[in-house]
PDB file of N, CA and C in Angstrom:
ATOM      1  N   UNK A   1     -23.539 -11.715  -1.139  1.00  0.00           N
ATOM      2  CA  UNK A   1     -22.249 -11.064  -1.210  1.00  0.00           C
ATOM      3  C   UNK A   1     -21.750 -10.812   0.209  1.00  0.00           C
ATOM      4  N   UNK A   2     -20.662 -11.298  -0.016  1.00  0.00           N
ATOM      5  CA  UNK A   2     -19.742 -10.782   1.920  1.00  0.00           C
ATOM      6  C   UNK A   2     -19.330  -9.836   2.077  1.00  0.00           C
ATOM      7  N   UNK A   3     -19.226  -9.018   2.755  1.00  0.00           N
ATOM      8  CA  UNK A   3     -19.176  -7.854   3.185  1.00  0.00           C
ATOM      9  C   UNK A   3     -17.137  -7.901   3.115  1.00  0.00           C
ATOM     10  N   UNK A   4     -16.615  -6.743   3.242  1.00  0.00           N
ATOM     11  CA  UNK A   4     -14.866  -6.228   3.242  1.00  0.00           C
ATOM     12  C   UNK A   4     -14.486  -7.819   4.442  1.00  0.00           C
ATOM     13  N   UNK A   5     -13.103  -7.936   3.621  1.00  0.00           N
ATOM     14  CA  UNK A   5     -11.893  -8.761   4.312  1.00  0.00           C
ATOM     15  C   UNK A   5     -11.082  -7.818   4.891  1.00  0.00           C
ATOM     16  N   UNK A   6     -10.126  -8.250   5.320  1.00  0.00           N
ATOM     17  CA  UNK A   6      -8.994  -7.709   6.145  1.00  0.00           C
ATOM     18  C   UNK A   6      -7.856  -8.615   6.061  1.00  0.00           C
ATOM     19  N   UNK A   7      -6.782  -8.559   5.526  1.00  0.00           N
ATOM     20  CA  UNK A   7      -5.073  -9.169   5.509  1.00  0.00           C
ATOM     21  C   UNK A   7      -4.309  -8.224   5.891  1.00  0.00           C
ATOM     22  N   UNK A   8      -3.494  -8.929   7.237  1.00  0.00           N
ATOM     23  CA  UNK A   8      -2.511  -8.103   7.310  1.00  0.00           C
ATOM     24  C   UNK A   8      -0.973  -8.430   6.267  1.00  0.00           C
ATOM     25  N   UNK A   9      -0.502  -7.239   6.538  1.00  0.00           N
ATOM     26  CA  UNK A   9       1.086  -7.423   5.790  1.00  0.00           C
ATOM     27  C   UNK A   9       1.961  -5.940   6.133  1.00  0.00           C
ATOM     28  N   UNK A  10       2.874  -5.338   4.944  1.00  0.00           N
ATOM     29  CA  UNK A  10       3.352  -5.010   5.262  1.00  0.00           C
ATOM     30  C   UNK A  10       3.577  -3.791   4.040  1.00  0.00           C
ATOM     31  N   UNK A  11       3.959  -2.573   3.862  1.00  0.00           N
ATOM     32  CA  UNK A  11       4.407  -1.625   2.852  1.00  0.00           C
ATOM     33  C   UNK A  11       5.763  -1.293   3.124  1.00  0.00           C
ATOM     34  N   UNK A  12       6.074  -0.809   1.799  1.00  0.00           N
ATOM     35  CA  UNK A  12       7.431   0.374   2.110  1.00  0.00           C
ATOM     36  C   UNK A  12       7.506   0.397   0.680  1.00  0.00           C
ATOM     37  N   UNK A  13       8.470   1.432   0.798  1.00  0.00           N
ATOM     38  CA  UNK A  13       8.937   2.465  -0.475  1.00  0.00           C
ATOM     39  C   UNK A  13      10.360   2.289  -0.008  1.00  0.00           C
ATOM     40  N   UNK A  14      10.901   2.433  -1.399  1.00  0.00           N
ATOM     41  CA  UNK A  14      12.427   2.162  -1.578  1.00  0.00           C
ATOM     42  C   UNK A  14      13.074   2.803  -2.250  1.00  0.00           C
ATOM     43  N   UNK A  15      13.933   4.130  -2.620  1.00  0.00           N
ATOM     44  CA  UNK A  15      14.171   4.792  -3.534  1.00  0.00           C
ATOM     45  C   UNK A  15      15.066   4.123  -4.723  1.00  0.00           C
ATOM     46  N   UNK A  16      14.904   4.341  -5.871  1.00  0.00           N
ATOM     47  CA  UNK A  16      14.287   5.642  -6.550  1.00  0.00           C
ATOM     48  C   UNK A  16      12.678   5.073  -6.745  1.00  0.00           C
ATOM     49  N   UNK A  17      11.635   5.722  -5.830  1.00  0.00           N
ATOM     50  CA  UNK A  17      10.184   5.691  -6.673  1.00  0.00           C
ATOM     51  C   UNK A  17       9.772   4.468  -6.753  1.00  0.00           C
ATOM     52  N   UNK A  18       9.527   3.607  -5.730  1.00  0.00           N
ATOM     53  CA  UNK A  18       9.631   1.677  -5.878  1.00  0.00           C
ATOM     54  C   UNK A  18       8.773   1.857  -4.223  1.00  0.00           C
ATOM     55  N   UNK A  19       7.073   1.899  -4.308  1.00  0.00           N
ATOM     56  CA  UNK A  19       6.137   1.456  -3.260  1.00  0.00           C
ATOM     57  C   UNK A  19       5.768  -0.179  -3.703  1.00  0.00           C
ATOM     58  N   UNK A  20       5.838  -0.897  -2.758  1.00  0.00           N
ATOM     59  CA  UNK A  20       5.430  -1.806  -2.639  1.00  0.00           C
ATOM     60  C   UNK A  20       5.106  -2.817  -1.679  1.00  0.00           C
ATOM     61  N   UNK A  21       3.962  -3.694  -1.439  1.00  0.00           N
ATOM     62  CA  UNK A  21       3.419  -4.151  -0.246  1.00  0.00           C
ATOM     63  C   UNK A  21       3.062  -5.783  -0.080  1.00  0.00           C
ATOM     64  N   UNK A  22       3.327  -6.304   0.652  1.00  0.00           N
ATOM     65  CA  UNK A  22       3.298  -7.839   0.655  1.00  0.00           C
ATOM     66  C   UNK A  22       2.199  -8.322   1.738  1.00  0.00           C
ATOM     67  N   UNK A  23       0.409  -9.223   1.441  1.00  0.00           N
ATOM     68  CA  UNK A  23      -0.353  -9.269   2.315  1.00  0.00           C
ATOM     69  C   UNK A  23      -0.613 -11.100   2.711  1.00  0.00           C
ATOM     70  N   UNK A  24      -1.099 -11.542   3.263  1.00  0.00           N
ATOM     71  CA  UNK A  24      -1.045 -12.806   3.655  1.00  0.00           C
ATOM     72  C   UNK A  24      -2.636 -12.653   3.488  1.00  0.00           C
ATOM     73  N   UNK A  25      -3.125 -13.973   2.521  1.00  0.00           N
ATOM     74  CA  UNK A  25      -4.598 -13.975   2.118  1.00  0.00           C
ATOM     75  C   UNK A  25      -4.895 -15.494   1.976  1.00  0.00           C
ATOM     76  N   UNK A  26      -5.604 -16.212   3.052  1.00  0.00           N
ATOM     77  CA  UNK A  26      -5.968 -17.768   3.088  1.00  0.00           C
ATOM     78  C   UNK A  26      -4.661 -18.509   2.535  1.00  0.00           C
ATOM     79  N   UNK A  27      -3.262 -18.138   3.096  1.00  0.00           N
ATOM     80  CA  UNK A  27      -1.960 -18.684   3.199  1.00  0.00           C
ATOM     81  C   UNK A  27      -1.392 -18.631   2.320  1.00  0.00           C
ATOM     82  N   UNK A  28      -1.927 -17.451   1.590  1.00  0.00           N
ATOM     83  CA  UNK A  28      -1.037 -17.301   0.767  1.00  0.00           C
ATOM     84  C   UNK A  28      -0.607 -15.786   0.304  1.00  0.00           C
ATOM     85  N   UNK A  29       0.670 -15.345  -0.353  1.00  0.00           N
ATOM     86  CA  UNK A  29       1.263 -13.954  -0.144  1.00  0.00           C
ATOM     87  C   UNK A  29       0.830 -13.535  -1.462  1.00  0.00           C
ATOM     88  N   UNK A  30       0.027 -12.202  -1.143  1.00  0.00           N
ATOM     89  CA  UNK A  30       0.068 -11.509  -2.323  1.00  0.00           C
ATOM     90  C   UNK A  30       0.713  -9.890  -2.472  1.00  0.00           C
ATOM     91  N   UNK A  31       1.448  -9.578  -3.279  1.00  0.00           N
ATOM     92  CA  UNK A  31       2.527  -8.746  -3.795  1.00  0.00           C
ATOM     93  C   UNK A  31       2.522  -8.151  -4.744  1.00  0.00           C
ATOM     94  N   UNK A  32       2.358  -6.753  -4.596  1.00  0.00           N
ATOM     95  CA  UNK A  32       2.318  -5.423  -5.591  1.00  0.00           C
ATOM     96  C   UNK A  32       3.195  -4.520  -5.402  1.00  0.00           C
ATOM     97  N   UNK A  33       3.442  -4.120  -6.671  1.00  0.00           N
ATOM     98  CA  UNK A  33       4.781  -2.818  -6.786  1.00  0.00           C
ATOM     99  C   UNK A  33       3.766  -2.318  -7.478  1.00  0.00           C
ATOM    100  N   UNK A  34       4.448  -0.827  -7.348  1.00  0.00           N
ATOM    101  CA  UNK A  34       3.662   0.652  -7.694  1.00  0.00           C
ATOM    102  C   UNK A  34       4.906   1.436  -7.776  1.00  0.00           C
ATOM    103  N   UNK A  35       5.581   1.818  -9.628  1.00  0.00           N
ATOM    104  CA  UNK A  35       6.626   2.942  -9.029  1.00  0.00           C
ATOM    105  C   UNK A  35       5.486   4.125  -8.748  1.00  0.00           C
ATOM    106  N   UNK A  36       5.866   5.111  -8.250  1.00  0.00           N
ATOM    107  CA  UNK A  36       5.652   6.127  -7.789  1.00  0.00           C
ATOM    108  C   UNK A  36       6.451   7.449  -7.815  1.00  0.00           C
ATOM    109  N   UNK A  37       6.295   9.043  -8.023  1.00  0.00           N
ATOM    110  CA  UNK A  37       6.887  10.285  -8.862  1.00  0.00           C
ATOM    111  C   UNK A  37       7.499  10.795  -7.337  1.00  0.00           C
ATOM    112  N   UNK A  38       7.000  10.223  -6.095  1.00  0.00           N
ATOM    113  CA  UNK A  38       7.409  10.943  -4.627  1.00  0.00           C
ATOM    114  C   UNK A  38       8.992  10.854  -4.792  1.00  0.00           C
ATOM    115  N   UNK A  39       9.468  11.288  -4.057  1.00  0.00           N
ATOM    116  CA  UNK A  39      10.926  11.230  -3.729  1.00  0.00           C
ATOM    117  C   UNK A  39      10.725  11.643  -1.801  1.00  0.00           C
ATOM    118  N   UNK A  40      11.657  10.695  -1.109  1.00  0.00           N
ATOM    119  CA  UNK A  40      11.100  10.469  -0.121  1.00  0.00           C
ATOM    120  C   UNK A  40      12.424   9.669   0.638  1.00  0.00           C
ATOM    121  N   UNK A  41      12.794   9.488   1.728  1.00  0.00           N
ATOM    122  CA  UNK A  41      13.545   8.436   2.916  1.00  0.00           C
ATOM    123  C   UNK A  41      12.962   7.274   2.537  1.00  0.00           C
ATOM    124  N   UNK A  42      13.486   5.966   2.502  1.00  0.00           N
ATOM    125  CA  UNK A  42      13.063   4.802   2.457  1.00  0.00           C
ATOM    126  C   UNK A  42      11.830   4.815   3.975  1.00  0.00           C
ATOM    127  N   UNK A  43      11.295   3.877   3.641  1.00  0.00           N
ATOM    128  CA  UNK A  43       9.948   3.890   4.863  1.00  0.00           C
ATOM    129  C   UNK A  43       9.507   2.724   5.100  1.00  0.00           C
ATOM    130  N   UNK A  44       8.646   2.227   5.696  1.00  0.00           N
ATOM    131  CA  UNK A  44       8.020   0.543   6.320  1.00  0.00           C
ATOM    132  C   UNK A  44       6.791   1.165   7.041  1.00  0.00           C
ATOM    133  N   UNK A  45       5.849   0.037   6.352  1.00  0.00           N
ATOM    134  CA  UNK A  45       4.717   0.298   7.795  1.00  0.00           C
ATOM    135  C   UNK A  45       5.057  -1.380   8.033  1.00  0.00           C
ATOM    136  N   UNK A  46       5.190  -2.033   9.298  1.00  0.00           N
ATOM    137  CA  UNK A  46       5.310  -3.318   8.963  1.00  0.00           C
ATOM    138  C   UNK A  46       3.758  -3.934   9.570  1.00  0.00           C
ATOM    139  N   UNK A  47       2.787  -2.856  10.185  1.00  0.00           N
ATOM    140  CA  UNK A  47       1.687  -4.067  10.245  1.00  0.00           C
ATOM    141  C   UNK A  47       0.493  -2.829   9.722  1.00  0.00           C
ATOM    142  N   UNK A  48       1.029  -3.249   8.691  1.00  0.00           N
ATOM    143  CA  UNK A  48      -0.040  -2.535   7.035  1.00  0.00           C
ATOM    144  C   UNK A  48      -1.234  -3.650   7.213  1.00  0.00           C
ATOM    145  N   UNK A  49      -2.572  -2.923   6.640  1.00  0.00           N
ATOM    146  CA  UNK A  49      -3.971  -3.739   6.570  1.00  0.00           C
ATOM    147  C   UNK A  49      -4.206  -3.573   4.890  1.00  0.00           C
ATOM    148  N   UNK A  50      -4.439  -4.178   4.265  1.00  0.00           N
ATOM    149  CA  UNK A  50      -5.395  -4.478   2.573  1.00  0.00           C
ATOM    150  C   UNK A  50      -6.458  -4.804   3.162  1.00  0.00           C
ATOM    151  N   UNK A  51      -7.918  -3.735   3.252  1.00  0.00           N
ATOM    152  CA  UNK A  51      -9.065  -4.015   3.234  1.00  0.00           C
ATOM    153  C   UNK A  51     -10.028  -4.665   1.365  1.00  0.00           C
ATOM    154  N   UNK A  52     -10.233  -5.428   1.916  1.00  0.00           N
ATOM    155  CA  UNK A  52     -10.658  -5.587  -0.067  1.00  0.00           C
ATOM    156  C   UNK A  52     -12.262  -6.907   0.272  1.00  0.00           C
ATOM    157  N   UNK A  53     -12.650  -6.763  -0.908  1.00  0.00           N
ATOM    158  CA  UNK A  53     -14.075  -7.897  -1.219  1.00  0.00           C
ATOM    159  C   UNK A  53     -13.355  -9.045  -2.063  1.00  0.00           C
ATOM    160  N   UNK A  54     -12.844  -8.340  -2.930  1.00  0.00           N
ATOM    161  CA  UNK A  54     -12.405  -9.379  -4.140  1.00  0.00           C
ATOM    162  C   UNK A  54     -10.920 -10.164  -3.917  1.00  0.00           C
ATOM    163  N   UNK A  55     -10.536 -10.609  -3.930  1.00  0.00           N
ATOM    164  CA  UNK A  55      -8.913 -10.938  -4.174  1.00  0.00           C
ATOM    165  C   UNK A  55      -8.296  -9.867  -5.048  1.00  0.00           C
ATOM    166  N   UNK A  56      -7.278  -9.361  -4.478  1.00  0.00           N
ATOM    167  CA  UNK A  56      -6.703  -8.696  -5.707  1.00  0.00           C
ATOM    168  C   UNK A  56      -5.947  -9.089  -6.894  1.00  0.00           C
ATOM    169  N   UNK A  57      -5.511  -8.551  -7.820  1.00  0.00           N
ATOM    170  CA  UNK A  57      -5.154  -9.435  -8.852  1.00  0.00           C
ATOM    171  C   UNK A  57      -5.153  -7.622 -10.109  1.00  0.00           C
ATOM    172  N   UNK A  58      -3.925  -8.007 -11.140  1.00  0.00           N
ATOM    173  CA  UNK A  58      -4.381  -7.057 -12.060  1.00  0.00           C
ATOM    174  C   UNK A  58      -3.733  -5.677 -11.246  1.00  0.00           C
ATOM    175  N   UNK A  59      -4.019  -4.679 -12.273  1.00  0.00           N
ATOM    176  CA  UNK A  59      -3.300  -3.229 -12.352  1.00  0.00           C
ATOM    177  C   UNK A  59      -4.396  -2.075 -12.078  1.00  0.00           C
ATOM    178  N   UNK A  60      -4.309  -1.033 -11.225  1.00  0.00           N
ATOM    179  CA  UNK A  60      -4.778  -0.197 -10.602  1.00  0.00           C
ATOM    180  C   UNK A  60      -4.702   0.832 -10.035  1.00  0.00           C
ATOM    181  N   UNK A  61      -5.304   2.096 -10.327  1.00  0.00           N
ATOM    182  CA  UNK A  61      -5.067   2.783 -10.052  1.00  0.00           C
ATOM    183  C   UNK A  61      -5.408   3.433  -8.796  1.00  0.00           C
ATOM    184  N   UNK A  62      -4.561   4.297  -8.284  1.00  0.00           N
ATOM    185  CA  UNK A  62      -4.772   4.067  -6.557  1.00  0.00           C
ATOM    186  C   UNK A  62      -4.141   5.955  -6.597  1.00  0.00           C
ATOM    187  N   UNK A  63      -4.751   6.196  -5.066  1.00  0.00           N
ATOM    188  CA  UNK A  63      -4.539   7.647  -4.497  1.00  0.00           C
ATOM    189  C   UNK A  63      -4.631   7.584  -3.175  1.00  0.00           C
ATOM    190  N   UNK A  64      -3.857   8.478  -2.863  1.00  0.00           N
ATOM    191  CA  UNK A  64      -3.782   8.534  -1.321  1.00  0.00           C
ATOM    192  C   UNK A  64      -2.592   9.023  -0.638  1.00  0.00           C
ATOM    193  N   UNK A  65      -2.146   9.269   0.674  1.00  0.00           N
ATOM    194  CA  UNK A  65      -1.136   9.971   1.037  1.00  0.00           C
ATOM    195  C   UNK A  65       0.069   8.957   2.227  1.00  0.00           C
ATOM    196  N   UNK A  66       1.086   9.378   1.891  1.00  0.00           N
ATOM    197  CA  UNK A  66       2.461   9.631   2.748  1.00  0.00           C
ATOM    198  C   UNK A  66       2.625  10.356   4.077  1.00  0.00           C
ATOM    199  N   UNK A  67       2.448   9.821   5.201  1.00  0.00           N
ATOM    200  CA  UNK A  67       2.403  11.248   5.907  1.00  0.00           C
ATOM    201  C   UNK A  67       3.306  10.307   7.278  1.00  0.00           C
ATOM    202  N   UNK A  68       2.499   9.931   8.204  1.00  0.00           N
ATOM    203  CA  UNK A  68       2.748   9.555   9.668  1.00  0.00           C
ATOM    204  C   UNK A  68       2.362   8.002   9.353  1.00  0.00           C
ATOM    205  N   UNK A  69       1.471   8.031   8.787  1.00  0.00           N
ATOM    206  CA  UNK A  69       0.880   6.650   8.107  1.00  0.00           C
ATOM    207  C   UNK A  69       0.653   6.965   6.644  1.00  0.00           C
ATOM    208  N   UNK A  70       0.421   4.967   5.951  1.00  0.00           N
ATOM    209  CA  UNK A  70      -0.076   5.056   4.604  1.00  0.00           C
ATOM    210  C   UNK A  70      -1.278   5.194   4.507  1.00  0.00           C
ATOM    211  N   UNK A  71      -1.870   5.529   3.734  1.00  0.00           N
ATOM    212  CA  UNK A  71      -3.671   5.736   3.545  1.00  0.00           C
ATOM    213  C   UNK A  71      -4.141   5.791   1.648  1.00  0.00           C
ATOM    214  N   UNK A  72      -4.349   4.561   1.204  1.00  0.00           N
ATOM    215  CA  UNK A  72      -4.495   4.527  -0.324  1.00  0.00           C
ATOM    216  C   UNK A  72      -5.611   3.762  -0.238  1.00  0.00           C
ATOM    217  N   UNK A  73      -6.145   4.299  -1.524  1.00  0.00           N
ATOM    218  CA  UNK A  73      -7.168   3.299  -2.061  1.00  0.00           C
ATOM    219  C   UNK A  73      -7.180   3.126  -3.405  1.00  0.00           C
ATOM    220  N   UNK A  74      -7.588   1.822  -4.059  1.00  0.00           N
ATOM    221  CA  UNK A  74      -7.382   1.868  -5.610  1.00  0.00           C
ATOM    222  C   UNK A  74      -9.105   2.134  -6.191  1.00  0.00           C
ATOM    223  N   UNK A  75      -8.582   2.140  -7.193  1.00  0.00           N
ATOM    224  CA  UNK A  75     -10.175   1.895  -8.172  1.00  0.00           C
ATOM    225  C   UNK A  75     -10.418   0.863  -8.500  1.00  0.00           C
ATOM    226  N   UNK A  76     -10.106  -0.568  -7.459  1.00  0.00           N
ATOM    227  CA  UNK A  76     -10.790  -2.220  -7.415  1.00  0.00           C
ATOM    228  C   UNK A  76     -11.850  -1.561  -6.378  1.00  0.00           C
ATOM    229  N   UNK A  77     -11.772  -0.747  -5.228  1.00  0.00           N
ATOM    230  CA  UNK A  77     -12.069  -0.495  -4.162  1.00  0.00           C
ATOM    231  C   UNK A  77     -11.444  -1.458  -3.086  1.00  0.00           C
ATOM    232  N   UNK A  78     -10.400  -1.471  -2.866  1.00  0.00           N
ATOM    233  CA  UNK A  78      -9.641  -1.830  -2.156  1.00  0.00           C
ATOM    234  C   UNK A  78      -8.859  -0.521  -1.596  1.00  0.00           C
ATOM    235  N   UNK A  79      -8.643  -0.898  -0.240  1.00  0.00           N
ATOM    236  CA  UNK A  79      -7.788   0.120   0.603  1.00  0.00           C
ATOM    237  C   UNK A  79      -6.307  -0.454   1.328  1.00  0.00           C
ATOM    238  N   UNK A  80      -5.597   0.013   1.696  1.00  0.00           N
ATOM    239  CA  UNK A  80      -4.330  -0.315   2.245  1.00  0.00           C
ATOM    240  C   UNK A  80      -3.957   0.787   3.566  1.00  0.00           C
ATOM    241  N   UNK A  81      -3.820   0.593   4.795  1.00  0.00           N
ATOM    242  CA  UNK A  81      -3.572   1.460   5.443  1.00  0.00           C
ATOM    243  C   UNK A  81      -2.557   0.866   6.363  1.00  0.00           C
ATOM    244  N   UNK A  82      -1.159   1.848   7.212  1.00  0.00           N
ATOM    245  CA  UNK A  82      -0.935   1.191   8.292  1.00  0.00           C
ATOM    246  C   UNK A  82       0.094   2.801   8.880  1.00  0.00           C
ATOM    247  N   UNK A  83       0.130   2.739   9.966  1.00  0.00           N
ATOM    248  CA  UNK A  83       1.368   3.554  10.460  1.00  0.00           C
ATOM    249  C   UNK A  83       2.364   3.434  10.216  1.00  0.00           C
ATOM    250  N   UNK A  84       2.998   4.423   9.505  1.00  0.00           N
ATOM    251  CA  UNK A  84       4.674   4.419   9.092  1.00  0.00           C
ATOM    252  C   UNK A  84       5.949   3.981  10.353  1.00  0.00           C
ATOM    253  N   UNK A  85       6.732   2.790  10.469  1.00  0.00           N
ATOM    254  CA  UNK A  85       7.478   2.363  11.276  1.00  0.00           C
ATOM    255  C   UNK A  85       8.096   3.781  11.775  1.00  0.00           C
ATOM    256  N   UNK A  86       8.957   4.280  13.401  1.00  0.00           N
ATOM    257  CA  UNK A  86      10.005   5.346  13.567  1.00  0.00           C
ATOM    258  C   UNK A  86      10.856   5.099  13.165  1.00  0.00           C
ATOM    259  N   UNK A  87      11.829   5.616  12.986  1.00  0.00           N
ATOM    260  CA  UNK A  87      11.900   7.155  12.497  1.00  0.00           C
ATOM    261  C   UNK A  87      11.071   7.535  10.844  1.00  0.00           C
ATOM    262  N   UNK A  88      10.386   7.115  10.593  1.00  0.00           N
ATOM    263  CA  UNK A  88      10.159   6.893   9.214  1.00  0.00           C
ATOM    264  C   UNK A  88       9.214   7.879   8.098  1.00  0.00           C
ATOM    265  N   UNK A  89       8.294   8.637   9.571  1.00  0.00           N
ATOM    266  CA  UNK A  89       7.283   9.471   8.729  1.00  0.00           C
ATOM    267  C   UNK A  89       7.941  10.445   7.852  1.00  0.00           C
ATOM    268  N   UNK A  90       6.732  10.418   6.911  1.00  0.00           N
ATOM    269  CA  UNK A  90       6.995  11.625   5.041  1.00  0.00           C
ATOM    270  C   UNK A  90       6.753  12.754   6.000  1.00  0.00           C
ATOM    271  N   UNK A  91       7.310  13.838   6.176  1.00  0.00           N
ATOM    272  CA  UNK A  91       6.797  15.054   6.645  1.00  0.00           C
ATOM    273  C   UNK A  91       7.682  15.906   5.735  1.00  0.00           C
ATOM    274  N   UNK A  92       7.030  16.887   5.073  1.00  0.00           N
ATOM    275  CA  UNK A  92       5.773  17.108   5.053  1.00  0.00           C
ATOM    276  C   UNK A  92       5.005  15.880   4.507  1.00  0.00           C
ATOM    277  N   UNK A  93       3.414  15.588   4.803  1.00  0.00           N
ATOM    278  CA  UNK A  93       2.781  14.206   3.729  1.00  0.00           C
ATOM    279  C   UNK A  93       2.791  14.934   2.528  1.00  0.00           C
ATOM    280  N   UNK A  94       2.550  13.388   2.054  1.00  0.00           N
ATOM    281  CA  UNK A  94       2.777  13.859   0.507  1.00  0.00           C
ATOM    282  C   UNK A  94       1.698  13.155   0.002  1.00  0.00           C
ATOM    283  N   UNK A  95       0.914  13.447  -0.955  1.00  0.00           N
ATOM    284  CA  UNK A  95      -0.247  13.018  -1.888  1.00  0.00           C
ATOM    285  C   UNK A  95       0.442  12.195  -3.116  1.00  0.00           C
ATOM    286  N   UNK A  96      -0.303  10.703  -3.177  1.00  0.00           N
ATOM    287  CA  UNK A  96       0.176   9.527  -4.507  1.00  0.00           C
ATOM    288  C   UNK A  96      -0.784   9.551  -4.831  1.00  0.00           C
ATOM    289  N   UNK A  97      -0.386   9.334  -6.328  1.00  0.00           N
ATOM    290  CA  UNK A  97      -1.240   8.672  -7.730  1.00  0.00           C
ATOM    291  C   UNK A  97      -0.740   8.129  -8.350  1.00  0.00           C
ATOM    292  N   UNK A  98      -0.670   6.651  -8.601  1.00  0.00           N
ATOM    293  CA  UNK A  98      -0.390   6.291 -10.050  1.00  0.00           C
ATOM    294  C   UNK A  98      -0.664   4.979  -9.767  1.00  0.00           C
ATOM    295  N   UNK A  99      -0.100   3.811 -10.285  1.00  0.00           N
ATOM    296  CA  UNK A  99      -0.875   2.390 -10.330  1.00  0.00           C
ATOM    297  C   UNK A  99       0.180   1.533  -9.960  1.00  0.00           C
ATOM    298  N   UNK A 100      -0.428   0.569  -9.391  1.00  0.00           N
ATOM    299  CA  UNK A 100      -0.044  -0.670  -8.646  1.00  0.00           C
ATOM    300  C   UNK A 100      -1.028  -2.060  -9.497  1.00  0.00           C
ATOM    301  N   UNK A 101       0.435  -2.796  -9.204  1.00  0.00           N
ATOM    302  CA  UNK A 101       0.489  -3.964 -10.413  1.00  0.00           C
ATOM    303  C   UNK A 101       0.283  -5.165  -9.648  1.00  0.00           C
ATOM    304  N   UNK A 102      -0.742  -6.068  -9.070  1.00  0.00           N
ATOM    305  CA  UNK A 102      -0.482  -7.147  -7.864  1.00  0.00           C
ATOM    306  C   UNK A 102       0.083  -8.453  -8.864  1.00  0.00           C
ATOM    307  N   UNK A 103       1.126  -9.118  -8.397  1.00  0.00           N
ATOM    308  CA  UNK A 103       2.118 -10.085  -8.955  1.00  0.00           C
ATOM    309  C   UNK A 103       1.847 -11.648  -7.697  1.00  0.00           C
TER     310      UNK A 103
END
């Protein structure tokens, strides 16, 4: 078994309640939406990381926070992290839950 990958890409949230993130994986793009209950400024991290083993694929549930940066992880065990573009940080952060759908 191989140990965690790394793809970069990109997140943002879009109001009303529309997170979603686009990663580049052996040339090819993979893409998940997650609505989400936050209410929030539109936002970008544009050099977001998907740490993962598996390919992602399928629906999941994920937690994690809004703040200066993104910081989630699902229950594939996959993670997503990157610094929120300026002017862009959630302040106060804000704590997510709910599920993300990779398309």
């Amino acid at each position: 078994m191989s140990g965690p990958k790394a793809a970069p890409g990109v997140v943002e949230y879009t109001p009303p309640n529309i997170f979603r993130g686009f990663f580049h994986i052996d040339g090819s793009i993979y893409h998940f939406i997650a609505p989400t209950s936050i209410t929030s400024h539109p936002f970008k991290a544009s050099e977001a990381t998907l740490t993962y083993v598996e390919l992602p694929s399928g629906t999941h549930s994920y937690s994690g926070t809004f703040g200066d940066s993104v910081n989630i992880a699902s229950n594939d065990g996959n993670t997503i992290s990157g610094k929120i573009d300026p002017p862009g940080a959630v302040d106060p952060p804000v704590s997510v839950q709910a599920s993300l759908t990779w398309q």
